[in-house]
N, C-alpha and C. Protein backbone atom coordinates (compact mmCIF):
# COMPACT_ATOMS: atom_id res chain seq x y z
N UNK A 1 16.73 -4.39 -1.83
CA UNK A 1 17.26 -3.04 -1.72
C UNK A 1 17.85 -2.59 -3.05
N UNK A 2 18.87 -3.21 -3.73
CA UNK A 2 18.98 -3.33 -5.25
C UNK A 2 18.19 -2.42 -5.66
N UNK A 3 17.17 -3.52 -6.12
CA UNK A 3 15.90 -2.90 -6.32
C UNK A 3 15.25 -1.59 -6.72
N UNK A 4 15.40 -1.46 -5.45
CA UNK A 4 14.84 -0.22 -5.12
C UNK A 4 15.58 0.91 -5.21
N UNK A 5 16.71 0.45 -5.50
CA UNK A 5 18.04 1.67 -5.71
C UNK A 5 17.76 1.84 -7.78
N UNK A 6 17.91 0.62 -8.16
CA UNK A 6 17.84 0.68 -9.65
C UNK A 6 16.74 1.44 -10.04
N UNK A 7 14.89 1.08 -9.54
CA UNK A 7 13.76 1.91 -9.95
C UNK A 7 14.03 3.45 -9.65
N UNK A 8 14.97 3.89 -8.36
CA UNK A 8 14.83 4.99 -7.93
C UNK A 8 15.94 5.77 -9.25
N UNK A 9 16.94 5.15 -9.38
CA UNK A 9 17.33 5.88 -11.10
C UNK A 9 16.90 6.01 -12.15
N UNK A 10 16.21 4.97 -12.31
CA UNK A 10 14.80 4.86 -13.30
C UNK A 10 14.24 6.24 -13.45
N UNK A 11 13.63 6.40 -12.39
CA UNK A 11 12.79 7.47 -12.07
C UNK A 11 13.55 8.75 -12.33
N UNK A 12 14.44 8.68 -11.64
CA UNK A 12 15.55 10.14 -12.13
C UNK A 12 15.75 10.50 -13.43
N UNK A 13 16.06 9.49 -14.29
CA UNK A 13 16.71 9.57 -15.72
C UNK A 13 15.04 9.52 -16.15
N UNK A 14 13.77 8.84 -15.74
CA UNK A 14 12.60 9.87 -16.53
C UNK A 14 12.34 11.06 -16.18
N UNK A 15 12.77 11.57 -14.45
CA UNK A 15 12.45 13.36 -15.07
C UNK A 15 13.50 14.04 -15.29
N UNK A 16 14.55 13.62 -15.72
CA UNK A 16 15.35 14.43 -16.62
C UNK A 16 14.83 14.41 -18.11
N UNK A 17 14.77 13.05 -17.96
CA UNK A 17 14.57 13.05 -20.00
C UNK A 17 13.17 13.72 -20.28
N UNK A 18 11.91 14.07 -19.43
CA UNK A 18 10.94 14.56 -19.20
C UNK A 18 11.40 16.13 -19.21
N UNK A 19 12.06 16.67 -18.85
CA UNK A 19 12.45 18.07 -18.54
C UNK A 19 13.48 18.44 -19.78
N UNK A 20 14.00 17.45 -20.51
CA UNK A 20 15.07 18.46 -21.53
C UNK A 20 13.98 17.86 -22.88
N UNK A 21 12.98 17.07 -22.89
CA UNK A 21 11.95 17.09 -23.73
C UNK A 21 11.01 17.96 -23.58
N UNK A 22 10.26 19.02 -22.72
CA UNK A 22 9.85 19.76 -22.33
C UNK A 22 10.76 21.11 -22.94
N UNK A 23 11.90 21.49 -22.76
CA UNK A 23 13.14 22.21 -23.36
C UNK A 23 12.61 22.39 -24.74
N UNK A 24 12.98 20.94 -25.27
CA UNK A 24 13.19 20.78 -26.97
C UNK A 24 11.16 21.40 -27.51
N UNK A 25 11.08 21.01 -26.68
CA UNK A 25 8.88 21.16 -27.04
C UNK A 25 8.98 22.74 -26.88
N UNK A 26 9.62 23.12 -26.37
CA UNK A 26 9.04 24.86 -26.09
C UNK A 26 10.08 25.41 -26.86
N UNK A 27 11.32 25.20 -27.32
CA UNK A 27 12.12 25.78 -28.66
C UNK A 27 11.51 25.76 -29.65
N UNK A 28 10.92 24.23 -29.89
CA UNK A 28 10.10 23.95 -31.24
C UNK A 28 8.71 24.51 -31.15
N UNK A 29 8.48 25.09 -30.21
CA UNK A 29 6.98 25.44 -30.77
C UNK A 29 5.79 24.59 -30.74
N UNK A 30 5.96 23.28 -29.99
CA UNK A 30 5.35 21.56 -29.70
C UNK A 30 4.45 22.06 -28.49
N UNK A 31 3.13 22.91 -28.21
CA UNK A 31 3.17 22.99 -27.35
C UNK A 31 2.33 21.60 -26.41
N UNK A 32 1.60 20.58 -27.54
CA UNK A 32 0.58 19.46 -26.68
C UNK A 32 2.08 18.82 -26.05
N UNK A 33 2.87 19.01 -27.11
CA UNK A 33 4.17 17.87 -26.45
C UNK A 33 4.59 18.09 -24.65
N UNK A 34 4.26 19.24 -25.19
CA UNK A 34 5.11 20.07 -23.54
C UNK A 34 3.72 19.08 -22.77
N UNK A 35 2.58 19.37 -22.60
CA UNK A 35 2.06 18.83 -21.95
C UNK A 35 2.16 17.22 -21.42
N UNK A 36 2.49 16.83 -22.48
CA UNK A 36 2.74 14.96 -22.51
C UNK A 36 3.81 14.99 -21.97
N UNK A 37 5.11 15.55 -22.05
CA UNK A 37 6.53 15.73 -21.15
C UNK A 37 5.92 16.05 -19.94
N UNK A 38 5.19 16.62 -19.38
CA UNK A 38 4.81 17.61 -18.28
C UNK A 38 3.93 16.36 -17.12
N UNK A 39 3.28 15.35 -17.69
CA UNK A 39 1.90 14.03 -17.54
C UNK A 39 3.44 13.47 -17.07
N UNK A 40 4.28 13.20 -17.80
CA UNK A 40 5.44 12.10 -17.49
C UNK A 40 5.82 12.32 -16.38
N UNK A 41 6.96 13.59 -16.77
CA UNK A 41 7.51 13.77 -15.35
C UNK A 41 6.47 13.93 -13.90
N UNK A 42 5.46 14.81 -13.94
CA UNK A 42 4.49 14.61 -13.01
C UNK A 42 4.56 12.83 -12.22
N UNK A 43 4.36 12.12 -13.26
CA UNK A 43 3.83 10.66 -12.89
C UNK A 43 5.55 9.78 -12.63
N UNK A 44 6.45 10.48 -12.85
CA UNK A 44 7.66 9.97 -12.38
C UNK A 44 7.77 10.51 -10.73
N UNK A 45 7.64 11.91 -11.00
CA UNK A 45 7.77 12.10 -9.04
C UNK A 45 6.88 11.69 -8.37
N UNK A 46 5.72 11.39 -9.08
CA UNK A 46 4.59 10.71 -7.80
C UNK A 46 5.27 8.97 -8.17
N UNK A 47 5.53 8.76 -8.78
CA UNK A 47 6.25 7.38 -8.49
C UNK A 47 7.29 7.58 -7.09
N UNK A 48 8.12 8.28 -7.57
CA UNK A 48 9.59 8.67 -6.70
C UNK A 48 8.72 9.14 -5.67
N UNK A 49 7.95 9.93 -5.22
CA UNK A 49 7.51 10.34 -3.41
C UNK A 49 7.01 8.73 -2.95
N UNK A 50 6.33 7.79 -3.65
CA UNK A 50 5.67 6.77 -3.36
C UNK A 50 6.94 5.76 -2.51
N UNK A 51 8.10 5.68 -3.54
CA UNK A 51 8.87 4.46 -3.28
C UNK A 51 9.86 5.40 -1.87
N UNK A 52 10.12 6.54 -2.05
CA UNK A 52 11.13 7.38 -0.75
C UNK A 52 9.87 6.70 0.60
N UNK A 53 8.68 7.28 0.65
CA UNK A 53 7.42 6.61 1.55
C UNK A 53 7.61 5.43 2.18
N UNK A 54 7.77 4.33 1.21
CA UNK A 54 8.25 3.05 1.21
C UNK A 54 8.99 2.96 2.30
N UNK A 55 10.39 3.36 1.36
CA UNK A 55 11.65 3.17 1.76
C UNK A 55 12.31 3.54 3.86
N UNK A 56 10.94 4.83 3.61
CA UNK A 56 11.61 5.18 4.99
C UNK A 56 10.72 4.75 5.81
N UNK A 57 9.44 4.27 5.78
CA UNK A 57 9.05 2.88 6.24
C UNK A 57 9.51 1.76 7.10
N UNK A 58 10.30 1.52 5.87
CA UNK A 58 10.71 0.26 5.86
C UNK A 58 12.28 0.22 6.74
N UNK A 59 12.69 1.25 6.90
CA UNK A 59 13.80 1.53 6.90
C UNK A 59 13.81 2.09 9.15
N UNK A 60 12.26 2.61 8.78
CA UNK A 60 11.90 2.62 10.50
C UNK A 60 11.37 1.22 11.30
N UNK A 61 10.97 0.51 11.07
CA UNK A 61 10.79 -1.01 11.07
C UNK A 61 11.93 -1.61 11.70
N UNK A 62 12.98 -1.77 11.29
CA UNK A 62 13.99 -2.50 11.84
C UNK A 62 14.80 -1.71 12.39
């Protein structure tokens, strides 16, 4: 459970840092960057819907 609490912050603190890099890419004028910020965070919430899936699963089980 640990675990699964630690990856699930993981995940948080990449789509934040995904979203204020996205910020800094569209001040600066970066626009492939925005896209590569944009691939991240995308692939952080499909992480995060995957492990919540999991979780409530697992969580109906017992």
């Amino acid at each position: 459970m640990g675990k699964k609490i630690a990856l699930n912050v993981f995940y948080n603190l990449g789509i934040i840092i995904s979203i204020f890099g996205m910020v800094w890419a569209y001040n600066n004028a970066k626009y492939p960057v925005i896209a590569f910020f944009l691939a991240t965070a995308g692939f952080f919430v499909y992480l995060k819907i995957q492990l919540v899936k999991e979780m409530r699963s697992s969580l109906k089980k017992k």
